[in-house]
Protein backbone atom coordinates (compact mmCIF):
# COMPACT_ATOMS: atom_id res chain seq x y z
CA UNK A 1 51.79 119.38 11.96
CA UNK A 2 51.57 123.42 12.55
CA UNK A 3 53.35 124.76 15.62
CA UNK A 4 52.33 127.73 17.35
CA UNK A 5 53.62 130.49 15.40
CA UNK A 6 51.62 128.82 12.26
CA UNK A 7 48.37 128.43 14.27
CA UNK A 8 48.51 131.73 15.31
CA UNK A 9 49.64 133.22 11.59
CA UNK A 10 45.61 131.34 10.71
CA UNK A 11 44.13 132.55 12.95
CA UNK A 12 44.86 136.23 12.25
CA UNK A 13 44.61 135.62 7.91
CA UNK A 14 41.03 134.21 9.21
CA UNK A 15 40.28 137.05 11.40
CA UNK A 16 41.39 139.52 8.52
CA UNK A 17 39.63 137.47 6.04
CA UNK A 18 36.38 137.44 7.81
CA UNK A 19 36.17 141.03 9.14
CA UNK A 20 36.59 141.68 4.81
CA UNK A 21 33.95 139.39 4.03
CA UNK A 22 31.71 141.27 6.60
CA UNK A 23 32.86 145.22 4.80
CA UNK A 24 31.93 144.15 1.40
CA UNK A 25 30.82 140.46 0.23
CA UNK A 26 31.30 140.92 -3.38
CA UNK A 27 34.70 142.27 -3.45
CA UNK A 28 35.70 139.73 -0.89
CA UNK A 29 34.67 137.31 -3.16
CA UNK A 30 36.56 138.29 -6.13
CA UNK A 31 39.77 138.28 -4.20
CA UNK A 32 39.57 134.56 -3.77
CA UNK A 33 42.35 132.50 -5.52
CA UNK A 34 42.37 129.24 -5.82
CA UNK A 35 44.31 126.92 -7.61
CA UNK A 36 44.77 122.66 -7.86
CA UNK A 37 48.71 121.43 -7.57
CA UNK A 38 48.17 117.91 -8.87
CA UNK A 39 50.23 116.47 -10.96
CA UNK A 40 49.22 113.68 -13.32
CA UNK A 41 52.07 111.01 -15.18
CA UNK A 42 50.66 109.35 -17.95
CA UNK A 43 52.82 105.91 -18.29
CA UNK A 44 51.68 103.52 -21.29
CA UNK A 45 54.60 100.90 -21.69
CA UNK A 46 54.55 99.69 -25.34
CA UNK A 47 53.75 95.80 -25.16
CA UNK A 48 56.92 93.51 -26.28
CA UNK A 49 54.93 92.23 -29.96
CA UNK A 50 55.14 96.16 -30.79
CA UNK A 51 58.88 96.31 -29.77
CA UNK A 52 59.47 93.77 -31.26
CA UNK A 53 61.93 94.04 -34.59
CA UNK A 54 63.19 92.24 -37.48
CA UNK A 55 67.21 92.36 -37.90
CA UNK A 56 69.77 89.96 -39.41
CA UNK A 57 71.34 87.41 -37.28
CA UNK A 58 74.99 89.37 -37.41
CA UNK A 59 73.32 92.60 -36.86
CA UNK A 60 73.71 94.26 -33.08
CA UNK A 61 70.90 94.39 -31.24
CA UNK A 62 69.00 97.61 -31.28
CA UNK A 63 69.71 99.68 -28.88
CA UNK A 64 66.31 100.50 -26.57
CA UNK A 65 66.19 104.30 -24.94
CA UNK A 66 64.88 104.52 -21.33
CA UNK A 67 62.46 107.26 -20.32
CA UNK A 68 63.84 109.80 -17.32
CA UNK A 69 61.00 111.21 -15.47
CA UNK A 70 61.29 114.50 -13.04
CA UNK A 71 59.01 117.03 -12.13
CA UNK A 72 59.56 120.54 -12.38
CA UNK A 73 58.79 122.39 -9.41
């Protein structure tokens, strides 16, 4: 949701942008950034057969190390 002040703020960055585009199309053109801030997690739990492991009936159980996830911003 934009208020007013934000509306306004596009309106004149599309004004400015389209009285540039009308000067010189080229150079308008090569001014254009654009960029894609996605970001993917890629999650593939290991099946229990292939955590599975041999150890001696007095031995501790092995100790199992859980993933933290954060996202740098």
């Amino acid at each position: 949701m934009l208020d007013q002040k934000m509306k306004d703020c596009r309106c004149e960055l599309s004004s400015e942008n389209l009285k540039l585009m009308q000067l010189d199309w080229n150079l308008f053109v090569k001014c254009i950034v654009t960029g894609d801030e996605t970001w993917i997690h890629h999650y593939d739990p290991e099946p229990k057969q292939q955590s599975m492991q041999w150890k001696h009936a007095s031995s501790p159980s092995p100790r199992k190390l859980r993933c933290r996830h954060h996202l740098a911003r």
